[in-house]
N, C-alpha and C. Protein backbone atom coordinates (compact mmCIF):
# COMPACT_ATOMS: atom_id res chain seq x y z
N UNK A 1 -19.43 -19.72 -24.62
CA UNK A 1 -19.96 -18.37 -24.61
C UNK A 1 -19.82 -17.78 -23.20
N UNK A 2 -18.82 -16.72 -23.59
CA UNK A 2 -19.03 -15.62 -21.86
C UNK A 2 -20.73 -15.07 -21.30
N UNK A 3 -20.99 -15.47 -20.42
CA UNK A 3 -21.85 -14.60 -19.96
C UNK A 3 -21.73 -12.98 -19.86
N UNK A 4 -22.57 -12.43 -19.95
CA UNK A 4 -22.54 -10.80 -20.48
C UNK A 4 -22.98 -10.34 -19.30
N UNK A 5 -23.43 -10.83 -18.25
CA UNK A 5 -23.30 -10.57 -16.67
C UNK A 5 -23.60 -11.36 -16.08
N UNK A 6 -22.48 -11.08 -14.66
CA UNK A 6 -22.45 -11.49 -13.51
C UNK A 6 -23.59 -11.41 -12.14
N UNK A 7 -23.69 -13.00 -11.80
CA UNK A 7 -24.37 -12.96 -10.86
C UNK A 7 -23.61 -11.94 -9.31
N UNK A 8 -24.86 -11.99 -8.32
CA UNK A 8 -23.51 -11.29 -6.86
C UNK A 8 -22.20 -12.37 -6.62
N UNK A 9 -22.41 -13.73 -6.72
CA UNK A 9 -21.41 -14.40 -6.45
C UNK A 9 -20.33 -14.29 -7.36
N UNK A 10 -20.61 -14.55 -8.44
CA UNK A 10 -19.82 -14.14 -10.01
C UNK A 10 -18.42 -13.14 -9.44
N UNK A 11 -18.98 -12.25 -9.09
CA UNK A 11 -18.46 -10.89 -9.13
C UNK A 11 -17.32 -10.92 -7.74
N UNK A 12 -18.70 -11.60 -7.05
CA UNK A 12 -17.57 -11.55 -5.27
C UNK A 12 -16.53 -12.69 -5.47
N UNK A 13 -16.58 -13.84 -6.32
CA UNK A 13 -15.51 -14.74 -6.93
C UNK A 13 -14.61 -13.85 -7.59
N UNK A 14 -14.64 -13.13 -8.48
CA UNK A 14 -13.93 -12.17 -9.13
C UNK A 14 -12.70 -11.60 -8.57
N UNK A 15 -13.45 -10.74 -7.16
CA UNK A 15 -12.91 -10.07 -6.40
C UNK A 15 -12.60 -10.32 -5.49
N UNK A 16 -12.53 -11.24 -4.90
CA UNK A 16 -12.13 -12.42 -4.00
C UNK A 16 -12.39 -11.40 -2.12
N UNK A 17 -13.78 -11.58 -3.13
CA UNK A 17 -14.41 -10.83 -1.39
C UNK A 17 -15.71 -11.81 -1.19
N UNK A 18 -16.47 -11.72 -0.08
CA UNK A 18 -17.51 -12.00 0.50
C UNK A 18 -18.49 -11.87 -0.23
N UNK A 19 -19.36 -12.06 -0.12
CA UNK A 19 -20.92 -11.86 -1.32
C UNK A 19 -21.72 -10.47 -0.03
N UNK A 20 -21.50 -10.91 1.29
CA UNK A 20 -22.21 -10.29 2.15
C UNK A 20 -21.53 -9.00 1.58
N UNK A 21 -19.94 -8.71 1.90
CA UNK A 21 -18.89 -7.51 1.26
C UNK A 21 -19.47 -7.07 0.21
N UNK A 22 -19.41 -7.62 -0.75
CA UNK A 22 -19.89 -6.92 -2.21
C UNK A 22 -21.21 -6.26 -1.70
N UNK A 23 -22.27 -7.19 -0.97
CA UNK A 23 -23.56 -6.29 -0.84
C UNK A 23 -23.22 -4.83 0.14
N UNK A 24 -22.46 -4.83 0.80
CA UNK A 24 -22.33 -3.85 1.86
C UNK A 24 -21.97 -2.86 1.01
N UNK A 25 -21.18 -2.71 0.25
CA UNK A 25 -20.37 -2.09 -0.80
C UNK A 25 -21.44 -1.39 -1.82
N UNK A 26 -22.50 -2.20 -1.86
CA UNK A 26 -23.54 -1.83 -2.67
C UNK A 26 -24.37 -0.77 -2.37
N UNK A 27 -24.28 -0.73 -1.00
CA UNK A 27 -25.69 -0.58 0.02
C UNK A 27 -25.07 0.57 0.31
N UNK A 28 -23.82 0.91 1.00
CA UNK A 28 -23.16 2.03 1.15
C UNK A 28 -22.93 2.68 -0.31
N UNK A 29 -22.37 2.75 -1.35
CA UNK A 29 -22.91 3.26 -2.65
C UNK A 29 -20.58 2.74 -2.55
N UNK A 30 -20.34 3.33 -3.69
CA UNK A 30 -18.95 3.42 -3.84
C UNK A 30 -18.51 1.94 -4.33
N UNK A 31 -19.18 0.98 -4.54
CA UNK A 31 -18.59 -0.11 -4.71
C UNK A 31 -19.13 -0.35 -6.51
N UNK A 32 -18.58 -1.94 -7.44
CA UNK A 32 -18.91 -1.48 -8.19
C UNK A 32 -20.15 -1.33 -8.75
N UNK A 33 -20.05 -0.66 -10.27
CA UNK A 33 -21.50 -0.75 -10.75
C UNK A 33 -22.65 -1.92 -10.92
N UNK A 34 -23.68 -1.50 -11.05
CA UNK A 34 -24.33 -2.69 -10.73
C UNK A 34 -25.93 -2.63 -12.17
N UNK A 35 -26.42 -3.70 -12.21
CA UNK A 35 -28.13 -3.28 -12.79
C UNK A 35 -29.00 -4.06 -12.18
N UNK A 36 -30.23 -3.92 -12.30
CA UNK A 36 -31.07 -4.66 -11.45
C UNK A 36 -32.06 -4.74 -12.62
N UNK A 37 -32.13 -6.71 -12.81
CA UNK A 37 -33.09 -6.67 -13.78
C UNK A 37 -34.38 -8.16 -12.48
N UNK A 38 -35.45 -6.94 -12.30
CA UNK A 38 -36.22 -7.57 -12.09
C UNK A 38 -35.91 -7.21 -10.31
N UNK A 39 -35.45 -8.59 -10.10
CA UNK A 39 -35.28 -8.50 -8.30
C UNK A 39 -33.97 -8.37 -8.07
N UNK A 40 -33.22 -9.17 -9.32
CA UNK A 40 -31.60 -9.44 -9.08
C UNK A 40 -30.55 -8.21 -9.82
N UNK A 41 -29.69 -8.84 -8.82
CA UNK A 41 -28.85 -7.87 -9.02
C UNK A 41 -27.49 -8.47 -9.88
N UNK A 42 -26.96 -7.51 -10.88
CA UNK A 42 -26.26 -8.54 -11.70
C UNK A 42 -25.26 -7.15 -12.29
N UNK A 43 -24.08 -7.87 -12.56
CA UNK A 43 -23.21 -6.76 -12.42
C UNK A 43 -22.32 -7.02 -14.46
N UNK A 44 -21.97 -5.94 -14.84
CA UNK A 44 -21.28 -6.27 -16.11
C UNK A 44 -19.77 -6.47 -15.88
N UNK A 45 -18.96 -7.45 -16.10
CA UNK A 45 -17.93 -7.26 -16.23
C UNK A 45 -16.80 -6.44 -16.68
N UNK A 46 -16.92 -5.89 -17.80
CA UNK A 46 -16.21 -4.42 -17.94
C UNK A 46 -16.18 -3.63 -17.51
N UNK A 47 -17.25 -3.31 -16.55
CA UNK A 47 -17.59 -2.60 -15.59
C UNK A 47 -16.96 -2.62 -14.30
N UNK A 48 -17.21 -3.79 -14.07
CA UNK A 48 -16.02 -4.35 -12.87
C UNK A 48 -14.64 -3.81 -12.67
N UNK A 49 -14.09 -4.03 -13.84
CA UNK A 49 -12.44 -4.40 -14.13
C UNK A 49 -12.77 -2.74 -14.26
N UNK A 50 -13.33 -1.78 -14.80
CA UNK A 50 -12.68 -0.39 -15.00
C UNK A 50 -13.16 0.21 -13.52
N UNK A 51 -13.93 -0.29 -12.75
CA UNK A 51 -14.36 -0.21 -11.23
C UNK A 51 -12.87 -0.01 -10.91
N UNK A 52 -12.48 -1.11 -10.83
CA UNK A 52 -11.31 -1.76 -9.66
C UNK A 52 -10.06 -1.13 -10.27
N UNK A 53 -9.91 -0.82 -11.57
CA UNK A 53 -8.81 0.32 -12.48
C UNK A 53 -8.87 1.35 -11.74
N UNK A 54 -9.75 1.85 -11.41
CA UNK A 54 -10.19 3.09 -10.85
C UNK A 54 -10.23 3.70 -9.88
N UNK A 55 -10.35 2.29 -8.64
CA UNK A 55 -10.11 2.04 -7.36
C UNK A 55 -8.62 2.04 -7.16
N UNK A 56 -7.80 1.66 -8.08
CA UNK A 56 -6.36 1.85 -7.59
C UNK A 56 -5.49 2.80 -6.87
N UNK A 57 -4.80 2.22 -5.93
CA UNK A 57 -4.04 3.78 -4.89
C UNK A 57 -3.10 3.02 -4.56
N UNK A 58 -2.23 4.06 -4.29
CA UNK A 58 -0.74 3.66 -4.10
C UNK A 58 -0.37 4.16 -2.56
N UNK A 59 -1.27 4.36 -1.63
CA UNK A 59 -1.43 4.28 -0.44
C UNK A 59 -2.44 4.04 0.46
N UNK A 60 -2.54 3.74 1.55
CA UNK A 60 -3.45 3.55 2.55
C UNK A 60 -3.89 4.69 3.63
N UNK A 61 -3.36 5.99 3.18
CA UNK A 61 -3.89 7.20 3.50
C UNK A 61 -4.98 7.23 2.73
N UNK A 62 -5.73 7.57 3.73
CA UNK A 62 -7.20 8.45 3.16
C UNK A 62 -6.73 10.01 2.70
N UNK A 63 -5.63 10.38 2.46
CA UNK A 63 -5.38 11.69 1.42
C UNK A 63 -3.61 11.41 1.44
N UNK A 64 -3.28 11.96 0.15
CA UNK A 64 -2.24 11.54 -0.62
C UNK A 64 -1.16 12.39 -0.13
N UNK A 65 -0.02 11.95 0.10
CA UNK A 65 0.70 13.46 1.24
C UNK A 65 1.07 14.65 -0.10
N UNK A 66 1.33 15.95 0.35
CA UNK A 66 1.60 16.59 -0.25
C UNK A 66 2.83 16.47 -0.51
N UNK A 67 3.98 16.83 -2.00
CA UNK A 67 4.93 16.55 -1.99
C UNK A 67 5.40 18.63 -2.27
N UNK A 68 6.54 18.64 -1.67
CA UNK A 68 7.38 20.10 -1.69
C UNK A 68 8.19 20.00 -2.39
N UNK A 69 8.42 20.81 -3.26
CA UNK A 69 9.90 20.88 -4.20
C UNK A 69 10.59 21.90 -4.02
C-alpha cells in the first residue's frame, strides 16, 4: 500500500533536495503544496509531481526573452 502522504523527508527524497531546502521553500511560500495535520507537515504526492510540472522552464532567465518576427 502507497502511502497517501509524504513525510518532509519523503518529499525532499523525491526531489532530491535537502529537508532544510524543502523547509526554506516552505517558509518563503512558492515551493510545493503542503497540509499540516496537527504539528506535522506532510505533503500529497500528486501534488508534488503537478508542483514540479508546473515549475518547469526552459531557461534560467528570470523573464523569457521576447521573440520578434
Amino acid at each position: 500500500m502507497q502511502p497517501t502522504a509524504w513525510t518532509e523527508q519523503d518529499c525532499a527524497d523525491f526531489l532530491q533536495v535537502s529537508r532544510d531546502y524543502l523547509r526554506k521553500l516552505r517558509q518563503r511560500g512558492g515551493g510545493p503544496p503542503f497540509v499540516k495535520i496537527g504539528r506535522s507537515v506532510r505533503y500529497i504526492p500528486a501534488h508534488v509531481s503537478r508542483w514540479l510540472e508546473q515549475t518547469a522552464t526552459t531557461t534560467t532567465h528570470s523573464e523569457a526573452p521576447v521573440i520578434i518576427s
